[in-house]
PDB file of N, CA and C in Angstrom:
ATOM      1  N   UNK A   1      10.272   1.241  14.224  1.00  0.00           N
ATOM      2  CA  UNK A   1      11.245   0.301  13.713  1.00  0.00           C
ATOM      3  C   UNK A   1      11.824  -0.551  14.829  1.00  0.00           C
ATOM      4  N   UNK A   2      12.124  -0.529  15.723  1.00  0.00           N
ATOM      5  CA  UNK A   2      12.821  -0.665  17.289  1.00  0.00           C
ATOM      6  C   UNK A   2      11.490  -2.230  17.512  1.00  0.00           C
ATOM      7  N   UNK A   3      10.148  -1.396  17.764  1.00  0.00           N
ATOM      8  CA  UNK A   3       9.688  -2.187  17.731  1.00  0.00           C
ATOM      9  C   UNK A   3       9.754  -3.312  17.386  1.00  0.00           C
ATOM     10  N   UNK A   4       9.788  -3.533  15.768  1.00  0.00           N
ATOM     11  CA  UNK A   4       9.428  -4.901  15.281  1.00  0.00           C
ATOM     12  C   UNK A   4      10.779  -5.462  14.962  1.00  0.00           C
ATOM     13  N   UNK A   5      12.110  -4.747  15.667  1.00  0.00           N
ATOM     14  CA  UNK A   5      12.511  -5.677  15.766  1.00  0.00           C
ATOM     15  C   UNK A   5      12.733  -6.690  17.226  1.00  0.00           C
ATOM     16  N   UNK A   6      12.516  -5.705  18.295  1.00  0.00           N
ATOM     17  CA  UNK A   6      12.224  -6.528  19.321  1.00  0.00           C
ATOM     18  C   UNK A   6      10.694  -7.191  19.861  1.00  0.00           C
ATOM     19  N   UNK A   7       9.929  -7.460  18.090  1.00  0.00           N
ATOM     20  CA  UNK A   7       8.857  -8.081  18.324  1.00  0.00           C
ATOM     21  C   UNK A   7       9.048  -9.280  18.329  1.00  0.00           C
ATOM     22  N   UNK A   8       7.827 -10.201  18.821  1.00  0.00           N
ATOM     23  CA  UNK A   8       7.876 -11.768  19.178  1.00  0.00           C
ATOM     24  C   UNK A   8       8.655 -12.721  17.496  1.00  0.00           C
ATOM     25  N   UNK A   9       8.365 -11.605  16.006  1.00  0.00           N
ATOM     26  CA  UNK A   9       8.416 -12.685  15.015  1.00  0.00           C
ATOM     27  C   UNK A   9      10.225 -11.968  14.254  1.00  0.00           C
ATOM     28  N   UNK A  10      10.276 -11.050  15.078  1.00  0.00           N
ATOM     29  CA  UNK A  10      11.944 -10.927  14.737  1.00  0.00           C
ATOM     30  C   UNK A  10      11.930 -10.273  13.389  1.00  0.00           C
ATOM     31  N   UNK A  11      10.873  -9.721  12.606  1.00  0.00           N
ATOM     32  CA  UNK A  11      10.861  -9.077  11.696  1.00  0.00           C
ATOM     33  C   UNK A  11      12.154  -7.669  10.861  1.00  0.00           C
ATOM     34  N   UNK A  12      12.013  -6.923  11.899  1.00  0.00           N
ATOM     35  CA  UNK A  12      13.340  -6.248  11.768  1.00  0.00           C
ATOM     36  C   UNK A  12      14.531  -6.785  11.361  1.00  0.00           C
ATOM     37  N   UNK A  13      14.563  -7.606  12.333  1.00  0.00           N
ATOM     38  CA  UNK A  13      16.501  -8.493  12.204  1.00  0.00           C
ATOM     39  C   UNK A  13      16.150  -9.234  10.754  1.00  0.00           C
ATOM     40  N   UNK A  14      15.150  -9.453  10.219  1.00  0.00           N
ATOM     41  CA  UNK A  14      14.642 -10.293   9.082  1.00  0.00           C
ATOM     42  C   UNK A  14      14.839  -9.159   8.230  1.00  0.00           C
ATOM     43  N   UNK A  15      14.415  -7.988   8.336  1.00  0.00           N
ATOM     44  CA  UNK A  15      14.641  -7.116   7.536  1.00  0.00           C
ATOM     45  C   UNK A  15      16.191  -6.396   6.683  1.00  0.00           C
ATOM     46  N   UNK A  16      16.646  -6.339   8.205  1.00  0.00           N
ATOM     47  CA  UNK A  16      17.979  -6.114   8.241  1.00  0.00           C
ATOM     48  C   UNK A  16      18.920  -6.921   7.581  1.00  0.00           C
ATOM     49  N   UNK A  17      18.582  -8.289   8.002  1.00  0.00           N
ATOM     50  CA  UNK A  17      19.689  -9.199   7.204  1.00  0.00           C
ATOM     51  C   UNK A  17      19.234  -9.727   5.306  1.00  0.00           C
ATOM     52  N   UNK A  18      17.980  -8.832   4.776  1.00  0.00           N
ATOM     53  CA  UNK A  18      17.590  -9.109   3.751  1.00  0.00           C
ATOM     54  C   UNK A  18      18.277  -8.048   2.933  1.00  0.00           C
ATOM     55  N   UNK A  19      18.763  -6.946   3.377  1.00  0.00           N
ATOM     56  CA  UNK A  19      19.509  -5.939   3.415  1.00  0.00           C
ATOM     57  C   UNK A  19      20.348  -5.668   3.508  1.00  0.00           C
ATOM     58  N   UNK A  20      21.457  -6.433   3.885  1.00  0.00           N
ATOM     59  CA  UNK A  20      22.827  -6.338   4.004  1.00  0.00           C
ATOM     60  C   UNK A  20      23.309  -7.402   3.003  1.00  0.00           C
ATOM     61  N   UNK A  21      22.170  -8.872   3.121  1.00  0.00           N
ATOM     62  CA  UNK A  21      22.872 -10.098   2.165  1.00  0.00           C
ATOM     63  C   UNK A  21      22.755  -9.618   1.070  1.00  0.00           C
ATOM     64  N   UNK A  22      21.771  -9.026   0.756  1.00  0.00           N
ATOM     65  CA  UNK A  22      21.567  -8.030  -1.087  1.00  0.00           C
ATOM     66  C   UNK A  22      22.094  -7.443  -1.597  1.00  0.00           C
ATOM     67  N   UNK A  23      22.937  -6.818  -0.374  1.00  0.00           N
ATOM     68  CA  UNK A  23      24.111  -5.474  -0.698  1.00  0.00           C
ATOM     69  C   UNK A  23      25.229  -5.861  -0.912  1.00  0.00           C
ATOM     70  N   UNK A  24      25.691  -7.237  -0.416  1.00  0.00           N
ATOM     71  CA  UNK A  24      26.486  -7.998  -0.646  1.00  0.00           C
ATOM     72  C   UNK A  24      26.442  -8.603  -2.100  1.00  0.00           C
ATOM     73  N   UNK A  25      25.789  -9.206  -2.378  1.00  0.00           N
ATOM     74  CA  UNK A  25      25.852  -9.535  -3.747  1.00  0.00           C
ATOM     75  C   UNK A  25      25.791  -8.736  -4.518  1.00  0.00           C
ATOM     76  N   UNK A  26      24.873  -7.579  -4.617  1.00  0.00           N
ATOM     77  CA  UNK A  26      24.925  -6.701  -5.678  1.00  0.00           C
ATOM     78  C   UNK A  26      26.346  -6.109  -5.788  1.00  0.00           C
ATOM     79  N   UNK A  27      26.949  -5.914  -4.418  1.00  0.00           N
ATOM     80  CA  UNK A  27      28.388  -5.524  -4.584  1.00  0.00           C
ATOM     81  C   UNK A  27      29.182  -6.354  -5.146  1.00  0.00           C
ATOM     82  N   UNK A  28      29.637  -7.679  -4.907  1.00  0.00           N
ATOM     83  CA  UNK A  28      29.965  -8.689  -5.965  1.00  0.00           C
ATOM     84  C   UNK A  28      30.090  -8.947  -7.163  1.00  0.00           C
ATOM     85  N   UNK A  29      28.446  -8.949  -7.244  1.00  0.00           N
ATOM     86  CA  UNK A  29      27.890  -8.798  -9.342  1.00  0.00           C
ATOM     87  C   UNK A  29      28.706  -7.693 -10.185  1.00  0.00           C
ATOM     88  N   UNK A  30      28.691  -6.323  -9.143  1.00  0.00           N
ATOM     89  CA  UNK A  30      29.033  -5.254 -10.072  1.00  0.00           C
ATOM     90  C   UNK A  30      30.506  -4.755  -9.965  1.00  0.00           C
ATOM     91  N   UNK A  31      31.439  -5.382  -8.749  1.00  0.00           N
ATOM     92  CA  UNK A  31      32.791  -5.434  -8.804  1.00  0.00           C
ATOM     93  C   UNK A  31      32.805  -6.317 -10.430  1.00  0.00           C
ATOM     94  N   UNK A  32      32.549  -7.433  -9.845  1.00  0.00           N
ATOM     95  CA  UNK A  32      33.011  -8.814 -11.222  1.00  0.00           C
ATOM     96  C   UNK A  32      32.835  -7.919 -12.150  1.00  0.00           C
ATOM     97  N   UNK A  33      31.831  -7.616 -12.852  1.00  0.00           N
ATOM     98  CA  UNK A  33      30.930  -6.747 -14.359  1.00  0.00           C
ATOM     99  C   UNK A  33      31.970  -6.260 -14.356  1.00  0.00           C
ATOM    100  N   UNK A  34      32.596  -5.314 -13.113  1.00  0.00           N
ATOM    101  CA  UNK A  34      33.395  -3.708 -13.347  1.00  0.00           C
ATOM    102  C   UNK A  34      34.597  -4.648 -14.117  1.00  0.00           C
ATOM    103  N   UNK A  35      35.288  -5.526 -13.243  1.00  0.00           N
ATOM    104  CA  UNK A  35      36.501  -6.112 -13.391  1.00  0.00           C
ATOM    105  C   UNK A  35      36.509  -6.575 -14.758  1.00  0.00           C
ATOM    106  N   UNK A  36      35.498  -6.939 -15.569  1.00  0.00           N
ATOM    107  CA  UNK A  36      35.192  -7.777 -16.499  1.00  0.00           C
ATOM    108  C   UNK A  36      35.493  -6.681 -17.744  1.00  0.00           C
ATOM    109  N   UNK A  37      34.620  -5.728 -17.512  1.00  0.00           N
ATOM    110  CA  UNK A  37      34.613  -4.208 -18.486  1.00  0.00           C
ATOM    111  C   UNK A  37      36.567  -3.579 -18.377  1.00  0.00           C
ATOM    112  N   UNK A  38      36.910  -3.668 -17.084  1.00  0.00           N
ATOM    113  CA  UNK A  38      38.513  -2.974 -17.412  1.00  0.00           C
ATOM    114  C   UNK A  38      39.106  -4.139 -18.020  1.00  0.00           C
ATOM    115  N   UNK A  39      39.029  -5.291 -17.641  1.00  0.00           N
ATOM    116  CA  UNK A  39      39.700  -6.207 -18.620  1.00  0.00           C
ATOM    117  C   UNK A  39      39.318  -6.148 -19.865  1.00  0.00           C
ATOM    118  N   UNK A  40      38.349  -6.564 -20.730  1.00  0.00           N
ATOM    119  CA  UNK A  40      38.027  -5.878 -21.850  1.00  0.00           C
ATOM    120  C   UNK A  40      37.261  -4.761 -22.038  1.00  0.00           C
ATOM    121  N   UNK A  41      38.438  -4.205 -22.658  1.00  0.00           N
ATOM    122  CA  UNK A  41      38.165  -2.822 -22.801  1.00  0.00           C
ATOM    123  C   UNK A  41      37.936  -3.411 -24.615  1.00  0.00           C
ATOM    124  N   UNK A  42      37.557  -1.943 -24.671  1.00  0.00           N
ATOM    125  CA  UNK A  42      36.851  -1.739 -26.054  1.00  0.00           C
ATOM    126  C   UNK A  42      35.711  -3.273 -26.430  1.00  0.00           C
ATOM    127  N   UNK A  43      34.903  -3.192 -25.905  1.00  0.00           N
ATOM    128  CA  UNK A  43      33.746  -4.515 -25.730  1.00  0.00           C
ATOM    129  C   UNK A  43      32.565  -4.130 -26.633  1.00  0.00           C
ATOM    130  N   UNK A  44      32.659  -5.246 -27.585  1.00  0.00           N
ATOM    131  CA  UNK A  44      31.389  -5.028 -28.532  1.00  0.00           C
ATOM    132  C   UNK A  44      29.793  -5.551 -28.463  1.00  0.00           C
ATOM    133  N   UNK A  45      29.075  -5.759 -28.956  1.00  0.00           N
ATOM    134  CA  UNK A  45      27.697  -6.221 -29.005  1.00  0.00           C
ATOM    135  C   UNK A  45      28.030  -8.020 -28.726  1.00  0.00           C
ATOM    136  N   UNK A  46      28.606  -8.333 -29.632  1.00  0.00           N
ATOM    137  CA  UNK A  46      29.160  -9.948 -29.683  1.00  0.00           C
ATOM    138  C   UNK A  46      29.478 -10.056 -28.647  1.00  0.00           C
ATOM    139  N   UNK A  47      30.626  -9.545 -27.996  1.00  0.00           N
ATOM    140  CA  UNK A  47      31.230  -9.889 -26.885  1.00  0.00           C
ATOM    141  C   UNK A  47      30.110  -9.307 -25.308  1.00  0.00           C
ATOM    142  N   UNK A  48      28.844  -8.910 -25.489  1.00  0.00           N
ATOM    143  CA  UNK A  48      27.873  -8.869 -24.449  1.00  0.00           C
ATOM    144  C   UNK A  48      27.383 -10.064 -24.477  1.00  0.00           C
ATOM    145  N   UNK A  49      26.922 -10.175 -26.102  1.00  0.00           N
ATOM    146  CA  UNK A  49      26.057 -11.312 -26.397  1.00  0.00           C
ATOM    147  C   UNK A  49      26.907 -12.373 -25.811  1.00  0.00           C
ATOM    148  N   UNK A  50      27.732 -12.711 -25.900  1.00  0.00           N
ATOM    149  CA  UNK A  50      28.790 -13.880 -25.628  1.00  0.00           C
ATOM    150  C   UNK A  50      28.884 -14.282 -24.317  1.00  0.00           C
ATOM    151  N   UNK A  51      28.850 -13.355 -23.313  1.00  0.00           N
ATOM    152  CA  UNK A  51      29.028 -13.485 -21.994  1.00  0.00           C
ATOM    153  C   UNK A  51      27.971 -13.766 -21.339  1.00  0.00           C
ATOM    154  N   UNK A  52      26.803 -13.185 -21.393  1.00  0.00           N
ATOM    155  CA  UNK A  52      25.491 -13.083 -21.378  1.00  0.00           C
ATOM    156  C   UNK A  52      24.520 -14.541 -21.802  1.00  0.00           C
ATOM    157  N   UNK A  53      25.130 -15.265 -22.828  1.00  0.00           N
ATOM    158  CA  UNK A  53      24.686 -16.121 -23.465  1.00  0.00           C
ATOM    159  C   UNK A  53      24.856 -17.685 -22.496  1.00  0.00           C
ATOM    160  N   UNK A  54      26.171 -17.165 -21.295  1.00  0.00           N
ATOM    161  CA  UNK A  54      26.546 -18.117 -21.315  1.00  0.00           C
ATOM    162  C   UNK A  54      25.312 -18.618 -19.622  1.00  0.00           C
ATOM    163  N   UNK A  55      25.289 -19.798 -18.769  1.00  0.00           N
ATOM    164  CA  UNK A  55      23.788 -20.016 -18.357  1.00  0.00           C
ATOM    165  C   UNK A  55      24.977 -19.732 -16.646  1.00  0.00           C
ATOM    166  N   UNK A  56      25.837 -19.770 -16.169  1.00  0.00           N
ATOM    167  CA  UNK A  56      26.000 -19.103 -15.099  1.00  0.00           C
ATOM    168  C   UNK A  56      26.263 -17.548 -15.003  1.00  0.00           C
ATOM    169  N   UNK A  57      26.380 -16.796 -15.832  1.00  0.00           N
ATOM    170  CA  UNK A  57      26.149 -15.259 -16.209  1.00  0.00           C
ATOM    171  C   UNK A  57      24.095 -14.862 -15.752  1.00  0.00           C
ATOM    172  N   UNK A  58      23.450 -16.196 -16.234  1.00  0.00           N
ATOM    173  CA  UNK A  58      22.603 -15.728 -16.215  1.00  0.00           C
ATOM    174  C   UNK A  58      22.029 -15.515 -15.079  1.00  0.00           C
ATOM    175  N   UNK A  59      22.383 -16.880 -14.456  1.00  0.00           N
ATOM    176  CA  UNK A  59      22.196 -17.272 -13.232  1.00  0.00           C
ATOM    177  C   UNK A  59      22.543 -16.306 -12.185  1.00  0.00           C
ATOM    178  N   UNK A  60      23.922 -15.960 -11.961  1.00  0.00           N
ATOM    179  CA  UNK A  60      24.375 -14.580 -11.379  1.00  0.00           C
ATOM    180  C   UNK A  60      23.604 -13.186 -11.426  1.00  0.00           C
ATOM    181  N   UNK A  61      23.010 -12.698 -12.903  1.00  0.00           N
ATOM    182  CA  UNK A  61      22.640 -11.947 -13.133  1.00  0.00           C
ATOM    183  C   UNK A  61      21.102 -11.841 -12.527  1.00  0.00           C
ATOM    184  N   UNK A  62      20.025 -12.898 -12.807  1.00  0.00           N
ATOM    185  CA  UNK A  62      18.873 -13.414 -11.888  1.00  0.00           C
ATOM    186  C   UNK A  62      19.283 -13.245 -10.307  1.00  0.00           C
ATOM    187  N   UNK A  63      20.517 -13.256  -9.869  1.00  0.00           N
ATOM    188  CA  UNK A  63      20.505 -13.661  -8.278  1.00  0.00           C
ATOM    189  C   UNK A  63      20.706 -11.726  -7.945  1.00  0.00           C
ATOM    190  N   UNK A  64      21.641 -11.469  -8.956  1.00  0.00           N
ATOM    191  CA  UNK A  64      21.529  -9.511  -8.444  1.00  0.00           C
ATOM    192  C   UNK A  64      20.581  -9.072  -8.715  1.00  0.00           C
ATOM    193  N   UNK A  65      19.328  -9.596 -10.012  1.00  0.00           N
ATOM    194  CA  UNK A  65      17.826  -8.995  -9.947  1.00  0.00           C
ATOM    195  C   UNK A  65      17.471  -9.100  -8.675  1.00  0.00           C
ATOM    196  N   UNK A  66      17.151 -10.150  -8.375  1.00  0.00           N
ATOM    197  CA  UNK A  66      16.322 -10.617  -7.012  1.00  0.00           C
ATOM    198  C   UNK A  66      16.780 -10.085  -5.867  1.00  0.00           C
ATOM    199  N   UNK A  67      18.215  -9.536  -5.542  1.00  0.00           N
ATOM    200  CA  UNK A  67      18.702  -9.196  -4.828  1.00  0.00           C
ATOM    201  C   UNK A  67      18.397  -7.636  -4.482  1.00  0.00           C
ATOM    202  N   UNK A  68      17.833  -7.278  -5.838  1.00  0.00           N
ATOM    203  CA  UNK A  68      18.006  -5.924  -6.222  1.00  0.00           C
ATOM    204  C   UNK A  68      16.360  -5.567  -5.645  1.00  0.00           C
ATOM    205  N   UNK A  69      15.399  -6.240  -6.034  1.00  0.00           N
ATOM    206  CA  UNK A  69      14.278  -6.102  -5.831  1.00  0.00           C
ATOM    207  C   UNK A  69      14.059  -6.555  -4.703  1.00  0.00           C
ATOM    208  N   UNK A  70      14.463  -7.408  -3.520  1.00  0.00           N
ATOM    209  CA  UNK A  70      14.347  -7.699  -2.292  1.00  0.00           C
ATOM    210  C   UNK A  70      14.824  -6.381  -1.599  1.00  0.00           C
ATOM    211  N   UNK A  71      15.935  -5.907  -2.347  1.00  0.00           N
ATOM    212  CA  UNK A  71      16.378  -5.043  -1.096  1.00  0.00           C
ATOM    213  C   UNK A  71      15.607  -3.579  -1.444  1.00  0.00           C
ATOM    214  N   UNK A  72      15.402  -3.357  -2.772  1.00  0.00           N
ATOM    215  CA  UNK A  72      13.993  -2.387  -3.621  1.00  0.00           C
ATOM    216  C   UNK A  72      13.176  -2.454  -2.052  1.00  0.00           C
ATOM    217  N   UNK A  73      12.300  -3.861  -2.112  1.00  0.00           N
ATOM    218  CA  UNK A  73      11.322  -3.979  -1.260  1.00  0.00           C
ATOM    219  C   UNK A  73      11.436  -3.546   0.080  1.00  0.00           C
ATOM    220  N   UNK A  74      12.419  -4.252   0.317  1.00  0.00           N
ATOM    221  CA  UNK A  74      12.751  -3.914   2.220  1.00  0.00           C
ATOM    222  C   UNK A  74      12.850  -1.945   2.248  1.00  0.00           C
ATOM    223  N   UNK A  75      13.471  -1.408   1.820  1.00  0.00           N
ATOM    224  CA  UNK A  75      13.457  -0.358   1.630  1.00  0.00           C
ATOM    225  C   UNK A  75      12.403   0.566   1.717  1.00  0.00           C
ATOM    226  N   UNK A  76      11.765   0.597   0.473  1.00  0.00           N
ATOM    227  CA  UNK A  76      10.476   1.461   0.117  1.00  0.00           C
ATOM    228  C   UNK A  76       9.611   0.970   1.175  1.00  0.00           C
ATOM    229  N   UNK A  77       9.615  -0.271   1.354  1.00  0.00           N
ATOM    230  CA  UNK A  77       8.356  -0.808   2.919  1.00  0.00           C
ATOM    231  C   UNK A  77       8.541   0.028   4.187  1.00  0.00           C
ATOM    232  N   UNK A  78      10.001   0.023   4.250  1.00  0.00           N
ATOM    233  CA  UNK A  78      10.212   0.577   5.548  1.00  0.00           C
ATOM    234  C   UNK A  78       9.780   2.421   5.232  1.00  0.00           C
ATOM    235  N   UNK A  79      10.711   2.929   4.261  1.00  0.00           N
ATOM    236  CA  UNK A  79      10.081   4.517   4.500  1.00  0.00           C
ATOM    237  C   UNK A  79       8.642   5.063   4.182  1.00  0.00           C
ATOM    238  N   UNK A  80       7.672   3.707   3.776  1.00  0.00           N
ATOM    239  CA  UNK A  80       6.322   3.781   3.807  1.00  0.00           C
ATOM    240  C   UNK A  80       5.674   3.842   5.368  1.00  0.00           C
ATOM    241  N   UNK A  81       6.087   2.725   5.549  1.00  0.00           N
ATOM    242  CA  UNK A  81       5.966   2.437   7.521  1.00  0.00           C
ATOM    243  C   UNK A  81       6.355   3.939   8.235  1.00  0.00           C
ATOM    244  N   UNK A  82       7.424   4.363   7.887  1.00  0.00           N
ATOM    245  CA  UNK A  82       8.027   5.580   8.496  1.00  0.00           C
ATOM    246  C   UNK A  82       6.975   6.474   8.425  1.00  0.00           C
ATOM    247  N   UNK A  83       7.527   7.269   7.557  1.00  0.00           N
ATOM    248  CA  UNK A  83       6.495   8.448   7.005  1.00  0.00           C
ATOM    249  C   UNK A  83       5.525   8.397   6.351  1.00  0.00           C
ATOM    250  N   UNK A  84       4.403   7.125   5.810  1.00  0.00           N
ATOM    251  CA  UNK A  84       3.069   7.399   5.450  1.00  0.00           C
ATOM    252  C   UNK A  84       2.332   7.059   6.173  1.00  0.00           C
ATOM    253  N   UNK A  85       1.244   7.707   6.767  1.00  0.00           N
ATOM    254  CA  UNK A  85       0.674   7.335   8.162  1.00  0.00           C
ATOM    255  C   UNK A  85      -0.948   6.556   7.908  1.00  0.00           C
ATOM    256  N   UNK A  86      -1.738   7.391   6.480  1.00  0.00           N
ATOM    257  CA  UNK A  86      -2.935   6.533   6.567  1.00  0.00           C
ATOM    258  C   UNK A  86      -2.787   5.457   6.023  1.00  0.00           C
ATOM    259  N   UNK A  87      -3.208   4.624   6.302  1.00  0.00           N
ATOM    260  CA  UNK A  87      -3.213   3.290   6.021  1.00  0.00           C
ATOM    261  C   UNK A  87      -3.494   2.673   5.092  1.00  0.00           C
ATOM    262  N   UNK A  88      -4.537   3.712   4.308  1.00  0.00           N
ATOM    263  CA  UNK A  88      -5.427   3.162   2.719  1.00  0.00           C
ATOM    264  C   UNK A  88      -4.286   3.786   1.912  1.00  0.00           C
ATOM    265  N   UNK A  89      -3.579   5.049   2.286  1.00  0.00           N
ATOM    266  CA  UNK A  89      -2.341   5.549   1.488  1.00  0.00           C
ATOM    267  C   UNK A  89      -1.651   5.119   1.052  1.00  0.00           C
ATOM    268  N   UNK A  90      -0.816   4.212   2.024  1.00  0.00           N
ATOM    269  CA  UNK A  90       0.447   2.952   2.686  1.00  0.00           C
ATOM    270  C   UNK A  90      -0.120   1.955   1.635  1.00  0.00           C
ATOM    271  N   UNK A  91      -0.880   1.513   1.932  1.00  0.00           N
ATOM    272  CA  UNK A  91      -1.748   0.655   1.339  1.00  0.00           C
ATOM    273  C   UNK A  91      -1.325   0.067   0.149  1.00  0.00           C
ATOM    274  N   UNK A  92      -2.043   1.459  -0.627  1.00  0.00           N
ATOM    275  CA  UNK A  92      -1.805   1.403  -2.319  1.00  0.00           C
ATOM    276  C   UNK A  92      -0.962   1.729  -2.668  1.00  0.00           C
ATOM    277  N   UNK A  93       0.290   2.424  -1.993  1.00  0.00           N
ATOM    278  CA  UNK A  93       1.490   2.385  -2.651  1.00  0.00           C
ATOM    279  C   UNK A  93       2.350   1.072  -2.136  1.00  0.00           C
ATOM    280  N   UNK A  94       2.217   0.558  -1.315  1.00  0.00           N
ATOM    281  CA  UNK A  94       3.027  -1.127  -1.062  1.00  0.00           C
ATOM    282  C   UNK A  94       2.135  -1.725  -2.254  1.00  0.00           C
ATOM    283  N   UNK A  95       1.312  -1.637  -2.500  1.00  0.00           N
ATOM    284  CA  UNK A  95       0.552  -2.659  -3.648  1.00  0.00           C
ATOM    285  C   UNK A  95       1.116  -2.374  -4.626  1.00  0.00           C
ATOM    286  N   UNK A  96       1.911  -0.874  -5.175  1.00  0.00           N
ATOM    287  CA  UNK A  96       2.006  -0.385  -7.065  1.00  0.00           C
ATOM    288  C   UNK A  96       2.788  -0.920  -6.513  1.00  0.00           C
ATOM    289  N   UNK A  97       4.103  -0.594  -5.488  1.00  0.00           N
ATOM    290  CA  UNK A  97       5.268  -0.992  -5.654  1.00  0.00           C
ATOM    291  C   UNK A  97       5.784  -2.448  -5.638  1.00  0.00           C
ATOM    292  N   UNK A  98       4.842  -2.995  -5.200  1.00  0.00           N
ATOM    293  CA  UNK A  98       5.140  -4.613  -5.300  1.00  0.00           C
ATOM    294  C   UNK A  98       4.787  -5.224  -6.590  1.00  0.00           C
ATOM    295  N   UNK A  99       3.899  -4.716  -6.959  1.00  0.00           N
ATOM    296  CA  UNK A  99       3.511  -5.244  -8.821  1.00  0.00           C
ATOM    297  C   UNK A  99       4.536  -4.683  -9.550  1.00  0.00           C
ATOM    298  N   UNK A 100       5.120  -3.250  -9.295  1.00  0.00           N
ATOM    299  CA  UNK A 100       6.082  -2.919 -10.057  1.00  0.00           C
ATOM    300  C   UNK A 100       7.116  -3.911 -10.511  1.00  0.00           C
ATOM    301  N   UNK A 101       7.529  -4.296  -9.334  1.00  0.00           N
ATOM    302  CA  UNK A 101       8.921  -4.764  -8.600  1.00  0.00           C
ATOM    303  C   UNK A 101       8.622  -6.588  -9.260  1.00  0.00           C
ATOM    304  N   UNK A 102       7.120  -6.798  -9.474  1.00  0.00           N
ATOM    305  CA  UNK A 102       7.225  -8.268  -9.768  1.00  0.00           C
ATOM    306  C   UNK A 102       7.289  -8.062 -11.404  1.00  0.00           C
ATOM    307  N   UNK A 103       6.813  -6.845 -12.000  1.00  0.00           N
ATOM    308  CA  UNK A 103       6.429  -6.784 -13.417  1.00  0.00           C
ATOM    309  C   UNK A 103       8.232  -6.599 -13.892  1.00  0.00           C
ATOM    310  N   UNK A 104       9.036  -5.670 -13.016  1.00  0.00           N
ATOM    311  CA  UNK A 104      10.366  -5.901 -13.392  1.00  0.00           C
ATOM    312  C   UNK A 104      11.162  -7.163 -13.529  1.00  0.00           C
ATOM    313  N   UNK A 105      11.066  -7.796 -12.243  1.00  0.00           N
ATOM    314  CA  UNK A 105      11.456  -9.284 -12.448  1.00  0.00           C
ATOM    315  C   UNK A 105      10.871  -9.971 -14.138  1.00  0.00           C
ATOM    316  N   UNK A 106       9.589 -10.070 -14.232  1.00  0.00           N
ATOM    317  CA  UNK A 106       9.461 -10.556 -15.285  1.00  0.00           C
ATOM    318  C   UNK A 106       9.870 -10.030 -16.413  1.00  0.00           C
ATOM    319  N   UNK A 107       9.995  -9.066 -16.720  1.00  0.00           N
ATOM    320  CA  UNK A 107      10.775  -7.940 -17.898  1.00  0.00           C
ATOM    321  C   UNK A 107      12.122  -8.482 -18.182  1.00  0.00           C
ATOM    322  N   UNK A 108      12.600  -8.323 -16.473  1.00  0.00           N
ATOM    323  CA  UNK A 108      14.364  -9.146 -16.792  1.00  0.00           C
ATOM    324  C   UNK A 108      14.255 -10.187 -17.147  1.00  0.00           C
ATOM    325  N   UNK A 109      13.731 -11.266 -16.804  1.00  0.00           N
ATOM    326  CA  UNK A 109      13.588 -12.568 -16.795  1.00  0.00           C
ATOM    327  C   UNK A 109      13.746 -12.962 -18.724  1.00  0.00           C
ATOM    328  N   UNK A 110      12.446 -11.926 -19.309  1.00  0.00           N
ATOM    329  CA  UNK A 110      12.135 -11.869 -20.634  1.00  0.00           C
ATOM    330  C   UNK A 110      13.188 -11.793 -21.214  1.00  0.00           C
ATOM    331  N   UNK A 111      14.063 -10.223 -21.049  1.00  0.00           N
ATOM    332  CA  UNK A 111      15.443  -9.544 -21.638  1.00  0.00           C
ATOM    333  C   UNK A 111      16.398 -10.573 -21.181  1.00  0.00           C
ATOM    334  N   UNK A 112      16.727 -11.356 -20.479  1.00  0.00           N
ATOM    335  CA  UNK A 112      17.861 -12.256 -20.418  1.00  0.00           C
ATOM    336  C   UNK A 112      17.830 -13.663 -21.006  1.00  0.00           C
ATOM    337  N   UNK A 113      16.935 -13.947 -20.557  1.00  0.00           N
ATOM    338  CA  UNK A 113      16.734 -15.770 -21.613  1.00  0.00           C
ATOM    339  C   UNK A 113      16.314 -15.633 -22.775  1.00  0.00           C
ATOM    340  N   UNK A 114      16.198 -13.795 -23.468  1.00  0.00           N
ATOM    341  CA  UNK A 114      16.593 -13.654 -25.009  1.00  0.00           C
ATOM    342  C   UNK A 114      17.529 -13.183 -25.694  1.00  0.00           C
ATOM    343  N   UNK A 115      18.910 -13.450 -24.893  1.00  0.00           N
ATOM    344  CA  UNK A 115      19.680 -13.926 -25.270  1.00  0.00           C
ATOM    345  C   UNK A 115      20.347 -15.254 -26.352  1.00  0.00           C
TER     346      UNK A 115
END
């Protein structure tokens, strides 16, 4: 790890800061949500639909997916790098987990603009 980040393409520090800005927003998204849920309390189907419906909810909500799955990525990459050592191993699990991670995006993508 040390390595690449004192490699020539700065990868690490790239890593790092994909990782902290993610954590940041997701912390954001889910304060607001929290704040949103104690303010209305007792919250019905309508009143999801309602909030949800509206196109900067969605927008927000798309930016904590992406946020969520960037920092998904940085993650699982790195404790692959760590502890999986053959390479064809490493391999095919960075491959499921990246199709996963794109097949989720599209899932959300689906579940929110059917609204």
């Amino acid at each position: 790890m040390v390595k690449s980040v004192l490699g020539v393409n700065h990868q690490g520090l790239t890593d790092w800061l994909i990782q902290r800005v993610s954590a940041v927003i997701m912390t954001v998204y889910t304060i607001g949500l929290l704040l949103y849920l104690i303010i209305n309390s007792g919250i019905e189907f309508s009143d999801w639909h309602a909030l949800f419906a509206h196109g900067w909810m969605k927008l927000a909500t798309i930016l904590f997916i992406l946020s969520l799955l960037f920092h998904a990525w940085v993650g699982m990459w790195t404790v692959f790098t760590d502890y999986i050592k053959p390479f064809w191993l490493r391999f095919i699990l960075e491959v499921l987990v990246y199709l996963a991670l794109i097949i989720f995006f599209f899932a959300a993508l689906l579940i929110l603009w059917g609204v």
